[in-house]
N, C-alpha and C. Protein backbone atom coordinates (compact mmCIF):
# COMPACT_ATOMS: atom_id res chain seq x y z
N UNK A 1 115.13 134.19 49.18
CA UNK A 1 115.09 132.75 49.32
C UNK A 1 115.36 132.33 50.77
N UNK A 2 116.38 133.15 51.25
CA UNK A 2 116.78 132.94 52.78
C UNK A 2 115.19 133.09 53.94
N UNK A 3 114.71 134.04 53.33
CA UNK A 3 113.74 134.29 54.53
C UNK A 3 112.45 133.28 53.99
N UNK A 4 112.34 132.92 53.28
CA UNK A 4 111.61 132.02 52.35
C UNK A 4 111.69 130.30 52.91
N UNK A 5 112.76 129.88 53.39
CA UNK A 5 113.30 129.06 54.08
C UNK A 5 113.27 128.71 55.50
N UNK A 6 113.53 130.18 56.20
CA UNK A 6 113.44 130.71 57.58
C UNK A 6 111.67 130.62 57.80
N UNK A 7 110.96 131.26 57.06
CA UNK A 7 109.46 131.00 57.45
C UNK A 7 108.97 129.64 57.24
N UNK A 8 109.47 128.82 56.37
CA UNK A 8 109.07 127.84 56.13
C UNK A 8 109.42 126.93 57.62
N UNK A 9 110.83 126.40 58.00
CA UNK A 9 111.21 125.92 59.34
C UNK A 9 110.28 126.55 60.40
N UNK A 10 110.28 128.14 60.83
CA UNK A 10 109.26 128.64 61.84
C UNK A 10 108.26 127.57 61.67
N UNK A 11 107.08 128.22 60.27
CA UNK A 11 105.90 127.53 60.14
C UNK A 11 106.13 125.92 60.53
N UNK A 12 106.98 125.01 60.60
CA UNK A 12 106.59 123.65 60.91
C UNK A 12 107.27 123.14 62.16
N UNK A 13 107.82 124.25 62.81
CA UNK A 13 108.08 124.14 64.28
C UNK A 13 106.68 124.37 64.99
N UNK A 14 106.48 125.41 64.69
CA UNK A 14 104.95 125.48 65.15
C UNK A 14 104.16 124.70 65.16
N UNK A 15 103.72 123.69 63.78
CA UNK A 15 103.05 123.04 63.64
C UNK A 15 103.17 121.66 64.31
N UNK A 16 104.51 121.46 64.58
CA UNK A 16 104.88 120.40 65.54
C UNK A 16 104.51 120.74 67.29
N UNK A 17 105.20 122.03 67.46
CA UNK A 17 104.70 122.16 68.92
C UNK A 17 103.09 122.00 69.39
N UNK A 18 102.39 122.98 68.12
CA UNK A 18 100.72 123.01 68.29
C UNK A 18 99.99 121.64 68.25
N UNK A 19 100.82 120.67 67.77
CA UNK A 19 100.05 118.85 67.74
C UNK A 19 100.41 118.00 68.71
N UNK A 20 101.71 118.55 69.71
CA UNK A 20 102.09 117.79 70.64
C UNK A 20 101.19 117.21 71.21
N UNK A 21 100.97 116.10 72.14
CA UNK A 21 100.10 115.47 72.53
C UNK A 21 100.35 115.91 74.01
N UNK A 22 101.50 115.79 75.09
CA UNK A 22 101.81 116.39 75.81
C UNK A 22 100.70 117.90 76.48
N UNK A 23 100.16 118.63 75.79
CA UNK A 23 99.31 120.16 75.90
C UNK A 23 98.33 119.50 75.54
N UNK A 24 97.46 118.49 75.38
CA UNK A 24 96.06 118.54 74.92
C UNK A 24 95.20 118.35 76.11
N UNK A 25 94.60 119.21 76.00
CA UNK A 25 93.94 118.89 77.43
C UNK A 25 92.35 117.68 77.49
N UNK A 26 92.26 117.23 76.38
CA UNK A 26 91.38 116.44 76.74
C UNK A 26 92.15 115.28 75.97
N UNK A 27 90.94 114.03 76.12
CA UNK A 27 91.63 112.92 75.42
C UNK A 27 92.16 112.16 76.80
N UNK A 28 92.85 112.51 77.74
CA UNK A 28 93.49 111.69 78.64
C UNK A 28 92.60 110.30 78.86
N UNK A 29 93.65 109.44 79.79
CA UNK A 29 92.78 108.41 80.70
C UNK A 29 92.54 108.36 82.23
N UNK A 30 91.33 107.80 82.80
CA UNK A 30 91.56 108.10 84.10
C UNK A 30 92.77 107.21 84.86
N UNK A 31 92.93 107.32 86.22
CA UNK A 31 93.53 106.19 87.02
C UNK A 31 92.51 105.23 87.55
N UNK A 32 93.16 104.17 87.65
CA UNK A 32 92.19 102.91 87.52
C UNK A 32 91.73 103.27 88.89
N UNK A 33 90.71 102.61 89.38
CA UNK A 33 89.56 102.46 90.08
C UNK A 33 90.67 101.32 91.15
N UNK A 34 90.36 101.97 92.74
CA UNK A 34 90.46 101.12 93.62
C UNK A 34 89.45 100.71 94.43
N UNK A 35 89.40 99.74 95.36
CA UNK A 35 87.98 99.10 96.35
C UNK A 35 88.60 98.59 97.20
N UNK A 36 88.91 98.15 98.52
CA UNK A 36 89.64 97.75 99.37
C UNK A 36 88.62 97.67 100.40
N UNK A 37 88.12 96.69 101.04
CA UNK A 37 87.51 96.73 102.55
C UNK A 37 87.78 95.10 103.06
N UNK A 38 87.53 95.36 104.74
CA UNK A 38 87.78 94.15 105.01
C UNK A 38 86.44 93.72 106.02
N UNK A 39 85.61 92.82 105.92
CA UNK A 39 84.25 93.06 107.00
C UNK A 39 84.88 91.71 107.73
N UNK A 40 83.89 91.99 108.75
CA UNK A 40 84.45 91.11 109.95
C UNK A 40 83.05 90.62 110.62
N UNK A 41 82.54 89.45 110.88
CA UNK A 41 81.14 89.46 111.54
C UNK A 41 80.81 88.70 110.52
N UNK A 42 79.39 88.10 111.24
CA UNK A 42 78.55 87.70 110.62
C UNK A 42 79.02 86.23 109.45
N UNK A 43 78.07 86.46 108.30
CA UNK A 43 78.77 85.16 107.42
C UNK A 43 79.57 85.62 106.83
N UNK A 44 80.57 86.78 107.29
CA UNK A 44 81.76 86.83 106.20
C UNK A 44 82.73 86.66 107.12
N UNK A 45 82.78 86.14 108.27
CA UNK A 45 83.87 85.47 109.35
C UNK A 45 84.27 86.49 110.32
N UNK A 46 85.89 85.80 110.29
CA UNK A 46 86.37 86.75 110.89
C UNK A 46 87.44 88.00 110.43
N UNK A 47 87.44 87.70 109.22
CA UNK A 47 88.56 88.95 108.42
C UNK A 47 88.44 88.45 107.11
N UNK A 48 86.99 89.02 106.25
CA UNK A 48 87.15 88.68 104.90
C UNK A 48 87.58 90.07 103.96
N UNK A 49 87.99 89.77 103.24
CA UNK A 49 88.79 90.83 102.26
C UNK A 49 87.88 90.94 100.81
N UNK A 50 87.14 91.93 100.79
CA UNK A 50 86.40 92.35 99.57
C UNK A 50 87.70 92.66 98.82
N UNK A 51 87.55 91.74 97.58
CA UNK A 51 88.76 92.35 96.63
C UNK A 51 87.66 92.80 95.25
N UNK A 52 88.29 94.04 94.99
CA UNK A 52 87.68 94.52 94.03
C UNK A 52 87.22 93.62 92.59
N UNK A 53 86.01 94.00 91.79
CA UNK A 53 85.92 92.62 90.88
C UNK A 53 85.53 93.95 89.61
N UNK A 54 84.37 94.75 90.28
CA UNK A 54 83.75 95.70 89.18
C UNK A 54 83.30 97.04 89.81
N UNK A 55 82.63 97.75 89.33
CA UNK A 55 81.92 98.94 89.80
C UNK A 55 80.87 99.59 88.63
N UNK A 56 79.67 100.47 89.70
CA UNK A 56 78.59 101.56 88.58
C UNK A 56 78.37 102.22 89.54
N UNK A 57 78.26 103.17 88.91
CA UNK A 57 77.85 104.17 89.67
C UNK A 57 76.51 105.04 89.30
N UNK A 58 75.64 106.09 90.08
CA UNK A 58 74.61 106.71 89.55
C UNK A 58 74.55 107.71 90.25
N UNK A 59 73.86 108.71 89.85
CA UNK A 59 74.01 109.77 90.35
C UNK A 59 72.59 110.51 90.02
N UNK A 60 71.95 109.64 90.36
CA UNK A 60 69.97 110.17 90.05
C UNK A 60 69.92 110.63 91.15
N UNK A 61 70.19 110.45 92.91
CA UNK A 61 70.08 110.66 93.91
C UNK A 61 71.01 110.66 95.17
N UNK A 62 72.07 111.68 94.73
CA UNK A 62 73.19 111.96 95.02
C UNK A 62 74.22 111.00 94.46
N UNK A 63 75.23 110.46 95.12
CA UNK A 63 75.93 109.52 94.28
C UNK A 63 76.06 108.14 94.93
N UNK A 64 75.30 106.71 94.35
CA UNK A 64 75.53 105.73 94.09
C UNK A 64 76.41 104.74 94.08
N UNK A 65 77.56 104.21 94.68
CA UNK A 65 78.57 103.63 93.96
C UNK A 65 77.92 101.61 94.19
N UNK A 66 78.37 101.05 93.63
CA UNK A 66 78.34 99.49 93.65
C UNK A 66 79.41 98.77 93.28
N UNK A 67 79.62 98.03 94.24
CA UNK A 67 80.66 97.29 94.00
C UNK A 67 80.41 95.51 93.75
N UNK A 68 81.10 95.10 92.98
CA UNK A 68 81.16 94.02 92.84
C UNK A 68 82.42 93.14 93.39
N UNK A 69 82.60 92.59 94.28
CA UNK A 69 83.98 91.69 94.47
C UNK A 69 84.14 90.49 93.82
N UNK A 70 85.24 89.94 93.90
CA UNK A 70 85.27 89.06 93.00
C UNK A 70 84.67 87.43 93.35
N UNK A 71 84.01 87.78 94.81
CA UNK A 71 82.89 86.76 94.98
C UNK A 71 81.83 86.99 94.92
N UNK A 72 81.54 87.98 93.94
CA UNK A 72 79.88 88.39 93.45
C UNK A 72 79.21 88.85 94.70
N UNK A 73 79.72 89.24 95.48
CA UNK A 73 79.52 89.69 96.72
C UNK A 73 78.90 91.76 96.66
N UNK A 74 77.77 91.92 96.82
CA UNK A 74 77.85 93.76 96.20
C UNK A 74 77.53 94.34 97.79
N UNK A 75 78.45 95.37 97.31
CA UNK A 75 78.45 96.85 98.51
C UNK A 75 78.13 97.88 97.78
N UNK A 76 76.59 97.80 98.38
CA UNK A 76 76.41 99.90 97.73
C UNK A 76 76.48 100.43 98.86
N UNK A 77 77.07 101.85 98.49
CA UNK A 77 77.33 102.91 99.36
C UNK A 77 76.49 103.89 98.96
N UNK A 78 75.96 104.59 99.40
CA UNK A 78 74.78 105.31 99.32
C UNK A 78 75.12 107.05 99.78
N UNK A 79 75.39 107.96 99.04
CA UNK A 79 76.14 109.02 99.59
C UNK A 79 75.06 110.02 99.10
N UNK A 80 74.31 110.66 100.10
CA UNK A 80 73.17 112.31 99.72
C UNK A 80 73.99 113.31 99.40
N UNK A 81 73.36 113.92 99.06
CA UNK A 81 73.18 115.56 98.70
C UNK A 81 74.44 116.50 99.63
N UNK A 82 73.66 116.21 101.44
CA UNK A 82 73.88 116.44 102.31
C UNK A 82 75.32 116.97 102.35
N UNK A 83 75.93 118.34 102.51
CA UNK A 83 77.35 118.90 102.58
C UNK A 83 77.96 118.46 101.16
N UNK A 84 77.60 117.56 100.34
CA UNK A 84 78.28 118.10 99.03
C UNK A 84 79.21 117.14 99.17
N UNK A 85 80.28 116.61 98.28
CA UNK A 85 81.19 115.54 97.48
C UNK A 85 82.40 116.33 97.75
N UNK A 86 82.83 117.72 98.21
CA UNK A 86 84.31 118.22 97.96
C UNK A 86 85.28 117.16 98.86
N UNK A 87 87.05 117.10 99.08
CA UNK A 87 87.52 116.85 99.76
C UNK A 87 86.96 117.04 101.10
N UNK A 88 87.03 116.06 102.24
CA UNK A 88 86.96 116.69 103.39
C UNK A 88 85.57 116.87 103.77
N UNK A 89 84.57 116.32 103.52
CA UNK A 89 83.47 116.19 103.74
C UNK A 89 83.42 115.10 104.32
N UNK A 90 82.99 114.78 105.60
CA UNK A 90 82.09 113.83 106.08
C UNK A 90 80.85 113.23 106.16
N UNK A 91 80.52 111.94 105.58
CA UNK A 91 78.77 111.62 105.25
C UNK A 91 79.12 110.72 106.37
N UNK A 92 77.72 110.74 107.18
CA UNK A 92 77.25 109.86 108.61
C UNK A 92 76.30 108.84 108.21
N UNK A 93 76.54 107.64 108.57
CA UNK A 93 75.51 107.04 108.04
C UNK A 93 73.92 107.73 108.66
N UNK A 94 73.03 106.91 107.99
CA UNK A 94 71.39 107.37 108.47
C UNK A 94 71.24 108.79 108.05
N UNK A 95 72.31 109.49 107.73
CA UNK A 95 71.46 110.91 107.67
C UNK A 95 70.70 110.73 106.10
N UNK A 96 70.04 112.07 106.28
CA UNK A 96 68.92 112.16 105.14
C UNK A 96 69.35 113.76 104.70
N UNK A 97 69.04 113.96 103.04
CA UNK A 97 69.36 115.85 103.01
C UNK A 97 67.75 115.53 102.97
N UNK A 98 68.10 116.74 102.33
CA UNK A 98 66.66 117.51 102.10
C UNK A 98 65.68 117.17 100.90
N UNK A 99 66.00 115.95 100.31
CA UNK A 99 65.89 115.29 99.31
C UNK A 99 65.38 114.06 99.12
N UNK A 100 65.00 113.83 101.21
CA UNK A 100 64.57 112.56 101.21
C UNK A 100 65.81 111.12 101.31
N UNK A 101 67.28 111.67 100.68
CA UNK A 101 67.98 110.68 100.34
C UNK A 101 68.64 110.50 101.57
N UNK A 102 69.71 109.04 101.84
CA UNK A 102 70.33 109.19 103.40
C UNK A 102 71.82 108.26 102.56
N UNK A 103 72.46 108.64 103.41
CA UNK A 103 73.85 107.77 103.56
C UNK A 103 73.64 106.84 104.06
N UNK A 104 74.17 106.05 103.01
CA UNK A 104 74.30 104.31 104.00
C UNK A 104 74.84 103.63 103.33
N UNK A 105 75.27 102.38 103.56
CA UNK A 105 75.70 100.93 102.69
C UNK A 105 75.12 100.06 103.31
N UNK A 106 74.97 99.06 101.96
CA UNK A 106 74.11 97.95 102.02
C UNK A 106 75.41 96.45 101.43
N UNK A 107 75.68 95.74 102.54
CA UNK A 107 76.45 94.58 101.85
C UNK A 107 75.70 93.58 101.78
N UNK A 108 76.34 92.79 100.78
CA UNK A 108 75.21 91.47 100.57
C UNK A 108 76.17 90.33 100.14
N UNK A 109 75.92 89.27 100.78
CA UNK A 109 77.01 88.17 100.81
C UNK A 109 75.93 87.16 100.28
N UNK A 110 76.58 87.19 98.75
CA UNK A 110 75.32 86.48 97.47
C UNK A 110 75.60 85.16 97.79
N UNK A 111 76.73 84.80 98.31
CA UNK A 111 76.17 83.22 98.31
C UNK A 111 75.11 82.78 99.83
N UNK A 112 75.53 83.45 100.69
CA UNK A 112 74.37 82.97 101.57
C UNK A 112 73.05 83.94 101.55
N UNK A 113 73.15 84.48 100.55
CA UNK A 113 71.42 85.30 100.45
C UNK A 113 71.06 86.29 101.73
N UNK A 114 72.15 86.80 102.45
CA UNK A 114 72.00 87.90 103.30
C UNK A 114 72.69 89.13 103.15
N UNK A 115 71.48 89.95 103.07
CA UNK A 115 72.25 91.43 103.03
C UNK A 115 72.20 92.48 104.73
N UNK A 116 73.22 92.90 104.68
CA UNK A 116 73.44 93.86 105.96
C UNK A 116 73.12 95.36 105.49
N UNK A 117 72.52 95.93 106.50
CA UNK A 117 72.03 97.40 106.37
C UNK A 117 72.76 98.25 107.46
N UNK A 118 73.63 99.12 107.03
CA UNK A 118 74.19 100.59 108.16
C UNK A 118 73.56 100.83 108.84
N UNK A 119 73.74 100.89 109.88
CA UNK A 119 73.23 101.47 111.24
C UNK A 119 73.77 102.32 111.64
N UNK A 120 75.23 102.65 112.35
CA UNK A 120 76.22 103.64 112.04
C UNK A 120 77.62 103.43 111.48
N UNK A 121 78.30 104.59 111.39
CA UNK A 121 79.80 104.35 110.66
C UNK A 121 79.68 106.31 110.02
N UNK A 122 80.91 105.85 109.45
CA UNK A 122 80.85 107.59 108.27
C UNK A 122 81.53 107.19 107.12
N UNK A 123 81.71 107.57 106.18
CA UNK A 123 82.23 107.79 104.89
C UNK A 123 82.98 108.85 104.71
N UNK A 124 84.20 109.22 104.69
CA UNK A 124 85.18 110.81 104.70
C UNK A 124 85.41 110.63 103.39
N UNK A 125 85.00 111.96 102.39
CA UNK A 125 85.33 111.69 100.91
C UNK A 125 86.82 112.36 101.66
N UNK A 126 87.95 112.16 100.52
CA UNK A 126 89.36 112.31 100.78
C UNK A 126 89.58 113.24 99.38
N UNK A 127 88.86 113.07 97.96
CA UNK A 127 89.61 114.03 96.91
C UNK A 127 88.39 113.40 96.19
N UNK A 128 87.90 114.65 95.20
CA UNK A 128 87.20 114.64 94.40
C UNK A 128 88.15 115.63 93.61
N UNK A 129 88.21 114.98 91.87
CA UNK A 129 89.17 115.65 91.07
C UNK A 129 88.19 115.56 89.53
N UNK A 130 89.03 116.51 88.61
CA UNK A 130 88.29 116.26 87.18
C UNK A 130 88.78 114.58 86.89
N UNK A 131 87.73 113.98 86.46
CA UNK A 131 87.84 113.31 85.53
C UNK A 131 88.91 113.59 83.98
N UNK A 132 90.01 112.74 83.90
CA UNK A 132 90.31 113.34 82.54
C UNK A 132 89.89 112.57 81.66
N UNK A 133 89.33 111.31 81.34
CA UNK A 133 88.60 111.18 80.31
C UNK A 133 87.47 111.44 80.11
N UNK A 134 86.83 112.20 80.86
CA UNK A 134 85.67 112.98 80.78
C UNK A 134 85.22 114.09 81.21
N UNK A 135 85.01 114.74 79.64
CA UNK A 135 85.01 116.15 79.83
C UNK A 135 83.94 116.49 80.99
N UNK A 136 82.98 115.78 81.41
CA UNK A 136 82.24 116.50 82.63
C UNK A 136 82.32 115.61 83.95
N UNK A 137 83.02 114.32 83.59
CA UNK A 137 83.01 113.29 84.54
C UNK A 137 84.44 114.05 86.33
N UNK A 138 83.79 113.57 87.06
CA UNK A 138 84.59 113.54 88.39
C UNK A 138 85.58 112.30 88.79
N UNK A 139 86.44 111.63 89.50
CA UNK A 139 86.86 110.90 89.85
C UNK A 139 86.97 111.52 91.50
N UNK A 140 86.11 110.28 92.71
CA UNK A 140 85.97 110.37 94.02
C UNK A 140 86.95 109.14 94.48
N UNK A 141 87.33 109.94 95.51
CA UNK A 141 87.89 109.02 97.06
C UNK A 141 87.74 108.74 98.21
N UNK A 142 87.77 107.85 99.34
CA UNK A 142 87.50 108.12 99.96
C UNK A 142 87.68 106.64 101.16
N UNK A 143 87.37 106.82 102.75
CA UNK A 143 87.61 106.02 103.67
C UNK A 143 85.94 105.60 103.98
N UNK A 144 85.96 104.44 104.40
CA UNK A 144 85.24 103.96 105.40
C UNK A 144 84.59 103.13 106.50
N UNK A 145 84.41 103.31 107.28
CA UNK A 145 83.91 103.04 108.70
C UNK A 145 82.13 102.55 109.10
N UNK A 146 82.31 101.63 109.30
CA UNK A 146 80.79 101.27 108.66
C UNK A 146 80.06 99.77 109.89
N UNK A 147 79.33 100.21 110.57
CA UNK A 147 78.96 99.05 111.59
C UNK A 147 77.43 98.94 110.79
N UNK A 148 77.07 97.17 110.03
CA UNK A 148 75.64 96.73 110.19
C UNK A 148 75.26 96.11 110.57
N UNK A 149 73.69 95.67 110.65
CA UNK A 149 73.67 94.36 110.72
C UNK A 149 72.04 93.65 109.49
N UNK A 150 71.98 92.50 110.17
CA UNK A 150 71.22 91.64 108.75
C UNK A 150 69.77 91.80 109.42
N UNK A 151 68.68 91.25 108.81
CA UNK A 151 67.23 91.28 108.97
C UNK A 151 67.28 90.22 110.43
N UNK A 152 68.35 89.18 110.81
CA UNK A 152 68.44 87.68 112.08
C UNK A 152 69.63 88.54 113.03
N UNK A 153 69.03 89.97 112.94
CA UNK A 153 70.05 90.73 113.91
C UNK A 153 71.59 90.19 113.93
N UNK A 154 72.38 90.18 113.21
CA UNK A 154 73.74 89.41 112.73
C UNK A 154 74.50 90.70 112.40
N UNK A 155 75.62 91.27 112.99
CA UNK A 155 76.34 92.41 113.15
C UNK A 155 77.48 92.17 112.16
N UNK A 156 78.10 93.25 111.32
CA UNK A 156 79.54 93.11 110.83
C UNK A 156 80.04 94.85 111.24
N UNK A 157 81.10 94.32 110.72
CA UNK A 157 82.31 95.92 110.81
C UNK A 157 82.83 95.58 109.08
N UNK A 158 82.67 97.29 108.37
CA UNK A 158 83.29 97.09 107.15
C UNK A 158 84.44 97.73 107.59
N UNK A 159 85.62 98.41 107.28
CA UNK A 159 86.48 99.32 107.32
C UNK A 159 86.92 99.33 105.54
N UNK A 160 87.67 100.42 105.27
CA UNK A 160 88.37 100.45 104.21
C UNK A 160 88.46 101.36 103.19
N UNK A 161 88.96 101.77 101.98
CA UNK A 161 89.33 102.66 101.30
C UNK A 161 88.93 102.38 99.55
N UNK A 162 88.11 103.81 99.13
CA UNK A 162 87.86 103.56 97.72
C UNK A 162 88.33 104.66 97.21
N UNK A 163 88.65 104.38 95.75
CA UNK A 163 89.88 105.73 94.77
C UNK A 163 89.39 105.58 93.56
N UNK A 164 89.37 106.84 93.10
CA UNK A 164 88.96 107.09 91.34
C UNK A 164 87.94 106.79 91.23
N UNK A 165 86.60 106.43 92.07
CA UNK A 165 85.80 106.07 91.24
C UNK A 165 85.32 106.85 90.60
N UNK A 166 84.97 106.63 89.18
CA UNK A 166 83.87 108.03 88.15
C UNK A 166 82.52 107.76 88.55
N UNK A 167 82.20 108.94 88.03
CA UNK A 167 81.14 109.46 88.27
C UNK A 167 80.56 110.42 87.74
C-alpha cells in the first residue's frame, strides 16, 4: 500500500512539472512593436516626431516594413536581399541585390499629399531574434539615418529607431 501511494504522489508530481507553463516553448507573446523617428525639413518643419500609430510588413521582396503614425502619415522602409537581416548588417540606401530590389524609404506626409524618396542614409539592423509567437515568425531592430527629398526638390533628415517588428 506504501509503495502504492509513493507511485501515486511521483506520478502527479510529474504530471504537474510536465504542464508547467513556465517550459513550453511555444505559445509565448511577442514584445510590442516600437517606431520612433524624428524628420526635420520640408512640410514636416522643423522637428516633427513620427509617433508610432500601426505597422505591416511583407516579405515578397526582401523585407517591407510600413508604418503608420498617428497622423496617418506612412514610412516604408524598403530593406533587399543584399547581406542578409542578421544583427550588424548594414543596408545603404539606393543599393540594389541581385534581385533587382534596393533599400530605401519612402515618407509621405498625407495631409499635404507629398511623398519624399531616399537618396542617401543607411539602415543598421541591431537584432534579429525568434519570434515567440510564431513558430516561424522573426522579430527585427534597428537604427536609422535617412536624407530625402520630394518630386519640388524639398529635402528632409529622418533619424531614429525601430524594435520587434515581425515579420
Amino acid at each position: 500500500m506504501k509503495n502504492l501511494k509513493t507511485l501515486c504522489i511521483l506520478f502527479l508530481s510529474l504530471l504537474i512539472i510536465s504542464c508547467s507553463s513556465n517550459d513550453d516553448d511555444g505559445g509565448g507573446s511577442a514584445p510590442e512593436a516600437e517606431f520612433k523617428a524624428t524628420i526635420k525639413g520640408g512640410t514636416f518643419g522643423d522637428n516633427y516626431t513620427a509617433t508610432f500609430g500601426s505597422y505591416y510588413t511583407d516579405t515578397s521582396a526582401g523585407i517591407t516594413i510600413v508604418i503608420n503614425d498617428e497622423n496617418n502619415n506612412l514610412i516604408r522602409i524598403f530593406l533587399n536581399d543584399k547581406g542578409g537581416f542578421d544583427s550588424g548588417v548594414n543596408k545603404v540606401i539606393g543599393e540594389i541585390d541581385n534581385n533587382g530590389f534596393y533599400t530605401g524609404v519612402v515618407i509621405r506626409d498625407q495631409t499635404e499629399e507629398i511623398s519624399y524618396n531616399s537618396m542617401e542614409g543607411n539602415i543598421n539592423l541591431q537584432e534579429n531574434k525568434k519570434n515567440p509567437a510564431s513558430d516561424s515568425g522573426r522579430l527585427i531592430s534597428g537604427t536609422f539615418n535617412v536624407t530625402a527629398v520630394s518630386n519640388t526638390a524639398s529635402t528632409v533628415t529622418m533619424t531614429g529607431t525601430f524594435k520587434n517588428i515581425a515579420y
